[in-house]
C-alpha atoms as a PDB file:
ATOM      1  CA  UNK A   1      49.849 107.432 -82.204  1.00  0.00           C
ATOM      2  CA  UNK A   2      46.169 109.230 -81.874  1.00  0.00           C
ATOM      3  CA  UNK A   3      45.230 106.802 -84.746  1.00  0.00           C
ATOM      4  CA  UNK A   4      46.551 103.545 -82.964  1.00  0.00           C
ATOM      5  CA  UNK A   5      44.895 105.056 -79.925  1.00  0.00           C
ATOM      6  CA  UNK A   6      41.699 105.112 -81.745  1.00  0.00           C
ATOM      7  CA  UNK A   7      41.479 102.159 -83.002  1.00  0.00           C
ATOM      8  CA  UNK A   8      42.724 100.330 -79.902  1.00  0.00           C
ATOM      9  CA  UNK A   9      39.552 101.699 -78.290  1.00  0.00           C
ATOM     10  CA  UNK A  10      37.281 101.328 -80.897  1.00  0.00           C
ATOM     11  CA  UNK A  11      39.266  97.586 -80.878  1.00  0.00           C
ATOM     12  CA  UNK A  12      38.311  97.561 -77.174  1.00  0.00           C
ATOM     13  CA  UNK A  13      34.759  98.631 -77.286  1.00  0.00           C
ATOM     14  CA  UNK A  14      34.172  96.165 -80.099  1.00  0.00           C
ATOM     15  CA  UNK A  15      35.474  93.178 -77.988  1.00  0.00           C
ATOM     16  CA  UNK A  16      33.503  94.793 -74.677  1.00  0.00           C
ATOM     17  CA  UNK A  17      30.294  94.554 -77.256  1.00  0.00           C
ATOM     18  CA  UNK A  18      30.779  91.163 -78.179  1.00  0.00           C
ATOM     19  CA  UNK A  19      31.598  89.731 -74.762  1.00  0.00           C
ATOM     20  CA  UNK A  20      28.447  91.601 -73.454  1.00  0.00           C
ATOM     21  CA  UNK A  21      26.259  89.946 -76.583  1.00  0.00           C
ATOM     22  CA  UNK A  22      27.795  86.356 -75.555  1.00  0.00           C
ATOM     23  CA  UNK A  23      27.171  86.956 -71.856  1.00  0.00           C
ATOM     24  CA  UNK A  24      23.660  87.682 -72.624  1.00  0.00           C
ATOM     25  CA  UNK A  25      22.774  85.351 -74.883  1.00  0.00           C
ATOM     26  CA  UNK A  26      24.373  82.689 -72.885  1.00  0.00           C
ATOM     27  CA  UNK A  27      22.024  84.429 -69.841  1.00  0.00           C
ATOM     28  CA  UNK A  28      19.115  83.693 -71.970  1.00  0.00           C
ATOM     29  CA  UNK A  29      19.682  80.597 -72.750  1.00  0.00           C
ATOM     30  CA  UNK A  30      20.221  79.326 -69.093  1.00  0.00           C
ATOM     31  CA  UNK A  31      17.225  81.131 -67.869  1.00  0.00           C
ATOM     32  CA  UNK A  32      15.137  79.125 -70.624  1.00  0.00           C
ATOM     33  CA  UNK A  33      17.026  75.529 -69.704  1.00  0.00           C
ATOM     34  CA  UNK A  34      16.236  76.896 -66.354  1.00  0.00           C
ATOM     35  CA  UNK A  35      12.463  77.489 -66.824  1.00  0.00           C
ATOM     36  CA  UNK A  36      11.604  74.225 -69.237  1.00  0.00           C
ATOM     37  CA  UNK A  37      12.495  71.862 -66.402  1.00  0.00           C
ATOM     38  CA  UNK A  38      10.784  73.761 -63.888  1.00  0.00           C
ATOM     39  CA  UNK A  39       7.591  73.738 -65.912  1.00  0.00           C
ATOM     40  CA  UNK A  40       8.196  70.293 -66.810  1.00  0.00           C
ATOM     41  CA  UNK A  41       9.258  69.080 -63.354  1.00  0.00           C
ATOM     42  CA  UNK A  42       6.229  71.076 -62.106  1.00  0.00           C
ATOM     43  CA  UNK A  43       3.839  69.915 -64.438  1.00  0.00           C
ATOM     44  CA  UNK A  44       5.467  66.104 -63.668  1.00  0.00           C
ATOM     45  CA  UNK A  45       5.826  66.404 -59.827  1.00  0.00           C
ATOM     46  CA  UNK A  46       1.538  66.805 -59.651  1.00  0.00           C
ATOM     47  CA  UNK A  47       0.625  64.519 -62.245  1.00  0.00           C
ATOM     48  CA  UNK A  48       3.034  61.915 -60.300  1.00  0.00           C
ATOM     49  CA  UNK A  49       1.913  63.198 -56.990  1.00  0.00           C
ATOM     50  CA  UNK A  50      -1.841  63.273 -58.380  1.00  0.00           C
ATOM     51  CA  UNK A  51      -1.378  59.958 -59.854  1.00  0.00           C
ATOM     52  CA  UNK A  52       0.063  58.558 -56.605  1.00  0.00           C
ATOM     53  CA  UNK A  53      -2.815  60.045 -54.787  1.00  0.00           C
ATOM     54  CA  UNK A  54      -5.051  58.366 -57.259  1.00  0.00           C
ATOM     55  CA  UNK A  55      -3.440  55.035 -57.194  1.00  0.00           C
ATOM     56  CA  UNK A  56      -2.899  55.277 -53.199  1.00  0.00           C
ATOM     57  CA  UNK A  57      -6.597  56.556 -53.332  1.00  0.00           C
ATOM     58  CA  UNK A  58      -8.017  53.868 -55.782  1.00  0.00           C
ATOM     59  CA  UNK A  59      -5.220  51.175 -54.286  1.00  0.00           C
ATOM     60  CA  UNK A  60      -6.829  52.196 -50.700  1.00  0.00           C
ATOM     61  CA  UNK A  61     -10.541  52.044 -52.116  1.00  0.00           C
ATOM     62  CA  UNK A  62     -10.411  49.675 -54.958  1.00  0.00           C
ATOM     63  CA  UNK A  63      -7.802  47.316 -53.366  1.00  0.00           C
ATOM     64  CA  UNK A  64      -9.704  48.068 -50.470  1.00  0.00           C
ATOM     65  CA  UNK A  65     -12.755  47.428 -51.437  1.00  0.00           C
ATOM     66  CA  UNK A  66     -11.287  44.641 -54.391  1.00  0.00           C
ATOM     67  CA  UNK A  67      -8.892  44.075 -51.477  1.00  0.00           C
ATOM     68  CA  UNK A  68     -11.974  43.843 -48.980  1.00  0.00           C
ATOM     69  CA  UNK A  69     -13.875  42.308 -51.374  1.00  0.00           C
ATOM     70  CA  UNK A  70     -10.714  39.621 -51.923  1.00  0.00           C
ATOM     71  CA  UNK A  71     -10.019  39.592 -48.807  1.00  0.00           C
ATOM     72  CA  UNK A  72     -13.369  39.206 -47.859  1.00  0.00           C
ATOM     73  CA  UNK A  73     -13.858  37.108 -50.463  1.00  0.00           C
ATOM     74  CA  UNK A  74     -10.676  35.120 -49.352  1.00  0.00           C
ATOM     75  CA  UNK A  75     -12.239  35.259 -46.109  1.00  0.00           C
ATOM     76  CA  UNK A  76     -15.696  34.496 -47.206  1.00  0.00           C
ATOM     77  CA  UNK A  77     -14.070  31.849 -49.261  1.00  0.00           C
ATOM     78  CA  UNK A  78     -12.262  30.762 -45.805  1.00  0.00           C
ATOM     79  CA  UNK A  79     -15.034  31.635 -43.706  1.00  0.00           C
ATOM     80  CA  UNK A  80     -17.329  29.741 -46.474  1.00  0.00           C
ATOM     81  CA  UNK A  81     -15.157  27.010 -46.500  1.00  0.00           C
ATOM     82  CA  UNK A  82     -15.084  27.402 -42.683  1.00  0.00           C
ATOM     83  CA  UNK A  83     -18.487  28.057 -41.823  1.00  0.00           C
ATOM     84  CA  UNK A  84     -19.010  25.637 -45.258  1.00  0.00           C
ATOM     85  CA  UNK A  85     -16.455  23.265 -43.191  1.00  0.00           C
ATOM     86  CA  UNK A  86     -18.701  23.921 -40.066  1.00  0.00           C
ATOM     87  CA  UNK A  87     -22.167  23.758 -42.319  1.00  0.00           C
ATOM     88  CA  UNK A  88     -20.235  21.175 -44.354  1.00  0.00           C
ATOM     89  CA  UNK A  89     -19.464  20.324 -40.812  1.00  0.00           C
ATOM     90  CA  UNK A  90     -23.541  21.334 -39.458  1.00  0.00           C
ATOM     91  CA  UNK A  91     -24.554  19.815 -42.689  1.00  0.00           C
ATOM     92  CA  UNK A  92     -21.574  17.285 -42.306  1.00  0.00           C
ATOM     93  CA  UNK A  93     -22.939  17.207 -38.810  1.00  0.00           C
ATOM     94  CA  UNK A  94     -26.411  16.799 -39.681  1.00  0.00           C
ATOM     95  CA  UNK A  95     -25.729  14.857 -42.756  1.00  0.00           C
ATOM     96  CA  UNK A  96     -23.411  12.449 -40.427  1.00  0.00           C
ATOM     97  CA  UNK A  97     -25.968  12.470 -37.550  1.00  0.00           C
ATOM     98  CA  UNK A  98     -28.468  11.295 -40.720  1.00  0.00           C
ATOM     99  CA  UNK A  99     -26.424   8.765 -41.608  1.00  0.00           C
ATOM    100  CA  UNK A 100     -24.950   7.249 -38.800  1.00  0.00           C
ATOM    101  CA  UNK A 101     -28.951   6.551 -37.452  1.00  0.00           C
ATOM    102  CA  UNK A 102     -29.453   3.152 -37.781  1.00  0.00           C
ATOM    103  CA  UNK A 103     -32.488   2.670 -40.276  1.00  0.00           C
ATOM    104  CA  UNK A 104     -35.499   0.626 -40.174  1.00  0.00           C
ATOM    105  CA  UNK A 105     -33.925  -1.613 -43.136  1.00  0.00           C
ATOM    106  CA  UNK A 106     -30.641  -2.474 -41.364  1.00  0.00           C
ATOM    107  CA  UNK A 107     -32.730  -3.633 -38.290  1.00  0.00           C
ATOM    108  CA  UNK A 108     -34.358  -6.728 -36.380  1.00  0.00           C
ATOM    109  CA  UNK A 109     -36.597  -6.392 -33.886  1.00  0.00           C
ATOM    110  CA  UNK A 110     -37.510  -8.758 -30.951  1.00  0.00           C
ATOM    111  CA  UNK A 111     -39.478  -8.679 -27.870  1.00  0.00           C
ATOM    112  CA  UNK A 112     -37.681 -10.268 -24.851  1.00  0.00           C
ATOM    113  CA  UNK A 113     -39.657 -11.849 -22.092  1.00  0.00           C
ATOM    114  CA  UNK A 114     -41.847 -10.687 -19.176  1.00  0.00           C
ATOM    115  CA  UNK A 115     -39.925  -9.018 -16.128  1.00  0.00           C
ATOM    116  CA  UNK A 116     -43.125  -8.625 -14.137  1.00  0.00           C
ATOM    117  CA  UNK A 117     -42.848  -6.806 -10.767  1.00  0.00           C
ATOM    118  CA  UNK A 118     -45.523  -4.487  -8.597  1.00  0.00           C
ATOM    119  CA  UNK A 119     -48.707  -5.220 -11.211  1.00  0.00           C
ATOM    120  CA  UNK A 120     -46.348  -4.153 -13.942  1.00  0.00           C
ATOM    121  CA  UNK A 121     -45.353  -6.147 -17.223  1.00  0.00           C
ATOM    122  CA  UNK A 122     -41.983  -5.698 -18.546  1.00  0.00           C
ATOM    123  CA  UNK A 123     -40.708  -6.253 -21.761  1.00  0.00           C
ATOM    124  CA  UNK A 124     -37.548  -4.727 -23.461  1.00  0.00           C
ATOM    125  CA  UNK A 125     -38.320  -4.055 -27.252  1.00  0.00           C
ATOM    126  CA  UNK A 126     -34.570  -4.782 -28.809  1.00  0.00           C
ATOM    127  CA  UNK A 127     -33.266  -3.930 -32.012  1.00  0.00           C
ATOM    128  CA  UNK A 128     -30.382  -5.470 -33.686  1.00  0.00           C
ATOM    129  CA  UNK A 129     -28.148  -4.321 -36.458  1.00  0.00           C
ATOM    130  CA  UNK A 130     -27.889  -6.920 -38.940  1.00  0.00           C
ATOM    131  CA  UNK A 131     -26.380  -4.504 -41.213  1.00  0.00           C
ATOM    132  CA  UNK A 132     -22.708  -4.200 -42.303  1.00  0.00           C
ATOM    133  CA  UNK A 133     -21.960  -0.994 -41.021  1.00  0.00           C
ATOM    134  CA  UNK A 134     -21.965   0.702 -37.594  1.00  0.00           C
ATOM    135  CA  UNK A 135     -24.980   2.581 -37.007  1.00  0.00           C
ATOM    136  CA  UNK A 136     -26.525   4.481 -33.590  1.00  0.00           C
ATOM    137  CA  UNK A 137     -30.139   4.531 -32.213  1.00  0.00           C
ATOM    138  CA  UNK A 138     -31.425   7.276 -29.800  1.00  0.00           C
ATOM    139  CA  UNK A 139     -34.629   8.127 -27.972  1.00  0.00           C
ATOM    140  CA  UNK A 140     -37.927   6.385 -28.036  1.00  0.00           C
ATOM    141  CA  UNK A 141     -39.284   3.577 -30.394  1.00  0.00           C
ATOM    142  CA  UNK A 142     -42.919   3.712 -31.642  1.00  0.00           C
ATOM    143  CA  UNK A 143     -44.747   1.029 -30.941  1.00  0.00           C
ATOM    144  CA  UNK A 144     -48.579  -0.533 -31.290  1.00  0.00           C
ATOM    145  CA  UNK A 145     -50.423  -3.263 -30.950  1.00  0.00           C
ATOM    146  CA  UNK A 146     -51.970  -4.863 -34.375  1.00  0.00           C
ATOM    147  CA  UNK A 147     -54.274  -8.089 -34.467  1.00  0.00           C
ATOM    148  CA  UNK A 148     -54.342 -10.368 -37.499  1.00  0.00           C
ATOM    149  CA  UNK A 149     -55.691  -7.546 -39.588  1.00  0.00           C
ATOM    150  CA  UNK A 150     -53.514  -4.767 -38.930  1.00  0.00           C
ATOM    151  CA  UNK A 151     -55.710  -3.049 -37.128  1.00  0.00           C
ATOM    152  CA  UNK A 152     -54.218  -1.445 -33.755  1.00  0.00           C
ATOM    153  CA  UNK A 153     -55.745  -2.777 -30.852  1.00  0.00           C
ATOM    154  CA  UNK A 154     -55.706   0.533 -27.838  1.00  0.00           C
ATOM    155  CA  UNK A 155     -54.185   4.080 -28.340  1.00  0.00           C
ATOM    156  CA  UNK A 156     -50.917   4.464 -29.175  1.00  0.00           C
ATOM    157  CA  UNK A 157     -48.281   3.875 -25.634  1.00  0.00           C
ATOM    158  CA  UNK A 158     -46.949   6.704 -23.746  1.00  0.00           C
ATOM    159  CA  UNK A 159     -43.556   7.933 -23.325  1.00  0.00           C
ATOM    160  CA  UNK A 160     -42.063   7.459 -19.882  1.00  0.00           C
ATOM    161  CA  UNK A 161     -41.193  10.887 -18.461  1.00  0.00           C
ATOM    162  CA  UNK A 162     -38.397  12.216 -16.898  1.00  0.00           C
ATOM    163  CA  UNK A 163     -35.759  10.011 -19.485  1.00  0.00           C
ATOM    164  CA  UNK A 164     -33.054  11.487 -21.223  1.00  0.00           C
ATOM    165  CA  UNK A 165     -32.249  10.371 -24.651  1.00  0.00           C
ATOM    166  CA  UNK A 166     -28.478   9.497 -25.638  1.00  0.00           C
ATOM    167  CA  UNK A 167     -27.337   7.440 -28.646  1.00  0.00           C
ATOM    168  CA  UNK A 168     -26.560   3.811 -28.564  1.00  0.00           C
ATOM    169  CA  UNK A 169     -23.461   3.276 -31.171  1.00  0.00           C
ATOM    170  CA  UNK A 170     -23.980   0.151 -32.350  1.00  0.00           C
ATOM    171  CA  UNK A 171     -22.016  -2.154 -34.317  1.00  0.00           C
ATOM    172  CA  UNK A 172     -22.990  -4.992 -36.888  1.00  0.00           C
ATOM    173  CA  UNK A 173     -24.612  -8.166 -34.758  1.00  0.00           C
ATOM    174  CA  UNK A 174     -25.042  -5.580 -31.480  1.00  0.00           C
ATOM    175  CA  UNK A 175     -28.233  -4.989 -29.833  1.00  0.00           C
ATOM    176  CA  UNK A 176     -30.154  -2.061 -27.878  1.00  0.00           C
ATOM    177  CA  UNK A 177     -33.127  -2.383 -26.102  1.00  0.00           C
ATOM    178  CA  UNK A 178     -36.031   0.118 -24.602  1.00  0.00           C
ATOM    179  CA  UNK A 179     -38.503  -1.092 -22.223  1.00  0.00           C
ATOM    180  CA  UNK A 180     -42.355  -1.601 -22.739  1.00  0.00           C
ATOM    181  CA  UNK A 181     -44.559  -1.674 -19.797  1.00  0.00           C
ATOM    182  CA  UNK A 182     -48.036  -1.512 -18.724  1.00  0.00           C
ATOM    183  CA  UNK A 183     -50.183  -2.418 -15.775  1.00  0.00           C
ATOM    184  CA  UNK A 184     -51.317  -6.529 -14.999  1.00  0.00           C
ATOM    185  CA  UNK A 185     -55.034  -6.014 -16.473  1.00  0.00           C
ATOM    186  CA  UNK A 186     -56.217  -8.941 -13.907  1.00  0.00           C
ATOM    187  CA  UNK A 187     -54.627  -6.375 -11.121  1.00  0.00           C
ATOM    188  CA  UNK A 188     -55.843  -2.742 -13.097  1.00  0.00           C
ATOM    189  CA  UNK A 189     -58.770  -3.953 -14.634  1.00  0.00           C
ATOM    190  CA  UNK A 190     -58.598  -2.717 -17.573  1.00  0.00           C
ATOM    191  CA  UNK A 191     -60.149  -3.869 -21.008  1.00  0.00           C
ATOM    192  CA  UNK A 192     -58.174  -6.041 -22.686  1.00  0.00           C
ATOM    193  CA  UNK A 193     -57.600  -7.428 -26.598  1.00  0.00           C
ATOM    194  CA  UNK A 194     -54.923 -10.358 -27.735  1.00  0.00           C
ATOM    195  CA  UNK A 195     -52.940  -8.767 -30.213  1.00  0.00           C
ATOM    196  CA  UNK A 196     -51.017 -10.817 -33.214  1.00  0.00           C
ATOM    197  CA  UNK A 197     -48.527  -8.674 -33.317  1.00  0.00           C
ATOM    198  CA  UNK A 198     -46.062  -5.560 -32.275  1.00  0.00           C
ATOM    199  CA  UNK A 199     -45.348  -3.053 -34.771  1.00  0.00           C
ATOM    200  CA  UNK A 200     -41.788  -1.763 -33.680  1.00  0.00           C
ATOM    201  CA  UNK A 201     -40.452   1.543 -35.402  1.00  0.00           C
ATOM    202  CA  UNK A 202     -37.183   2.606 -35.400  1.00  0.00           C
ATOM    203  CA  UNK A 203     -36.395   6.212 -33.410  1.00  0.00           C
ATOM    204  CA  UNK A 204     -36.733   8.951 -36.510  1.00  0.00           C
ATOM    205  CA  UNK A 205     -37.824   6.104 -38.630  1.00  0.00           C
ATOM    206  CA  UNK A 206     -41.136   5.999 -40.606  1.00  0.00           C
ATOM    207  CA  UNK A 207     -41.211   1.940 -41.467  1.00  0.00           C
ATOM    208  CA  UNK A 208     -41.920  -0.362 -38.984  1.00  0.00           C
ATOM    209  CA  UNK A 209     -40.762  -3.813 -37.853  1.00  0.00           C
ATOM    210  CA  UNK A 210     -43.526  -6.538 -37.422  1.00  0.00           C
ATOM    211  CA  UNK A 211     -42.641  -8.433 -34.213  1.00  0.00           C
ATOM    212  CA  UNK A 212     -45.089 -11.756 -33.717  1.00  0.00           C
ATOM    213  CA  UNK A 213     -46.626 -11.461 -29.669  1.00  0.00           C
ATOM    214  CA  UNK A 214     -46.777 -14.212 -27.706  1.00  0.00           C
ATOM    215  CA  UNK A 215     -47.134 -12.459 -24.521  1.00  0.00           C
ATOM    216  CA  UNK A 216     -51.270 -12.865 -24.164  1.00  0.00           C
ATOM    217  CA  UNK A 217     -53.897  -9.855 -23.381  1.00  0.00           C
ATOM    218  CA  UNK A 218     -52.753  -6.544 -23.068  1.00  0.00           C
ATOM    219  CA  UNK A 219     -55.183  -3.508 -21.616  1.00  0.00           C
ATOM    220  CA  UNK A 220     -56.374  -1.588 -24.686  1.00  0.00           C
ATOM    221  CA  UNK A 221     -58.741   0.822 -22.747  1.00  0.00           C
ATOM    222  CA  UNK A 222     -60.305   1.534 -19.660  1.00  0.00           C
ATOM    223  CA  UNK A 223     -58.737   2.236 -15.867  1.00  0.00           C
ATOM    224  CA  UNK A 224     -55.033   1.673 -16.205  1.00  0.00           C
ATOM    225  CA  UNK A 225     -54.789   1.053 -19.836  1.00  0.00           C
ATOM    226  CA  UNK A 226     -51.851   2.639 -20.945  1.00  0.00           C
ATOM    227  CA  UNK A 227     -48.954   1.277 -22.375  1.00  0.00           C
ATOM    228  CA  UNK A 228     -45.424   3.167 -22.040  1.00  0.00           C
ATOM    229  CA  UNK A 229     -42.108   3.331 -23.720  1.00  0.00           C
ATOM    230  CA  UNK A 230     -38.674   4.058 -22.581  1.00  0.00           C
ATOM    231  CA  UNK A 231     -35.543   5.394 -24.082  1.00  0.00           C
ATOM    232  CA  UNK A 232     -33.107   2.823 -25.781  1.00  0.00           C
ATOM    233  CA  UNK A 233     -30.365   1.928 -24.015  1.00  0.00           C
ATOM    234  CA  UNK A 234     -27.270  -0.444 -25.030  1.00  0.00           C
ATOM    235  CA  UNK A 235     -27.504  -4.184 -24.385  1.00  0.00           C
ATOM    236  CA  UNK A 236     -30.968  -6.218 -24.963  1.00  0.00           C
ATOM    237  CA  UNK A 237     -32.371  -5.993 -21.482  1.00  0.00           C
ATOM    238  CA  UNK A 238     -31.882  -9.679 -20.659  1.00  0.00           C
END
């Protein structure tokens, strides 16, 4: 009995051993599963986090500024393409202002006859569009007086004051007219020459239109001499 006993306990204390070994070896091995993800998880968690803050970081200044940058390129590209549209309009503006002016080429000019009235001599300068296309003239003509050489004959007229300018649309075959005037030389006394011709140009034109005058003397200098222009307006004047 004292030898069962004996080896009961020593039976025991062997299985108490063993358990205790396989509790704390199992122990260990949780607290190491326990620690690796930790680490890992800890050493994941900021390079994630970092590398969001990066990406939110470079997303908020790259994007930003790529996104600024595209954005304001888009917009620049818009606004371009906008402001181009309103340069492309300005310049379409401008260019389309350029070439809806009738020019000196697409032109005839004619000088109507004599509306005298209060020691004044009348004559509307017209221009007609002989060309194809619709065209507009707006403002003053230029205008002098040439004789058989091409020489002017007086200074060059004056523009009437207190006239506002508007374009004259005009299409093919239609006519606009601006007035010439100056004073009666018998009446003014002024000098006077016979001119050949009218040289007619074209508002923002630089070539000119040779009109034949038949319309006698015209003061060229002296008391009263000036000649003046007005605006064109639609119509020939008539």
């Amino acid at each position: 009995m004292a030898h069962t006993s004996q080896s009961s306990r020593r039976g025991a204390a062997l299985l108490v051993s063993t358990v205790a070994a396989l509790g704390l070896l199992t122990a260990c091995g949780n607290g190491g599963q326990g620690k690796s993800p930790e680490s890992v998880s800890g050493t994941a968690a900021p390079a994630t986090g970092n590398a969001s803050s990066a990406d939110s970081s470079g997303t908020s200044a790259v994007p930003s500024g790529t996104g600024s940058s595209s954005a304001t390129g888009g917009s620049a590209t818009e606004g371009g393409s906008s402001t181009g549209g309103a340069s492309s309009t300005g310049s379409t503006t401008t260019s389309s202002a350029a070439s809806a002016r009738c020019h000196t080429s697409e032109l005839t000019a004619s000088v109507g006859g004599n509306d005298p009235g209060a020691g004044q001599e009348n004559f509307p300068i017209v221009l007609t569009n002989k060309s194809g296309r619709t065209c507009t003239v707006r403002g003053f003509p230029g205008a002098a007086f040439v004789n058989a050489s091409g020489t002017q004959l007086g200074p060059d007229p004056q523009r009437e004051s207190g006239t506002t300018a508007t374009a004259v649309t005009l299409k093919p075959g239609q006519s606009a007219w601006a007035g010439l005037t100056f004073s009666n030389p018998e009446i003014s006394g002024a000098k006077t020459a016979t001119p050949t011709a009218l040289l007619v140009t074209p508002p923002d034109e630089k070539a000119s239109l040779k009109v034949a005058w038949k319309n006698g003397a015209v003061p060229v200098s002296g008391n009263a001499s000036s000649v003046r222009l007005g605006v064109f307006s639609a119509g020939t004047g008539a």
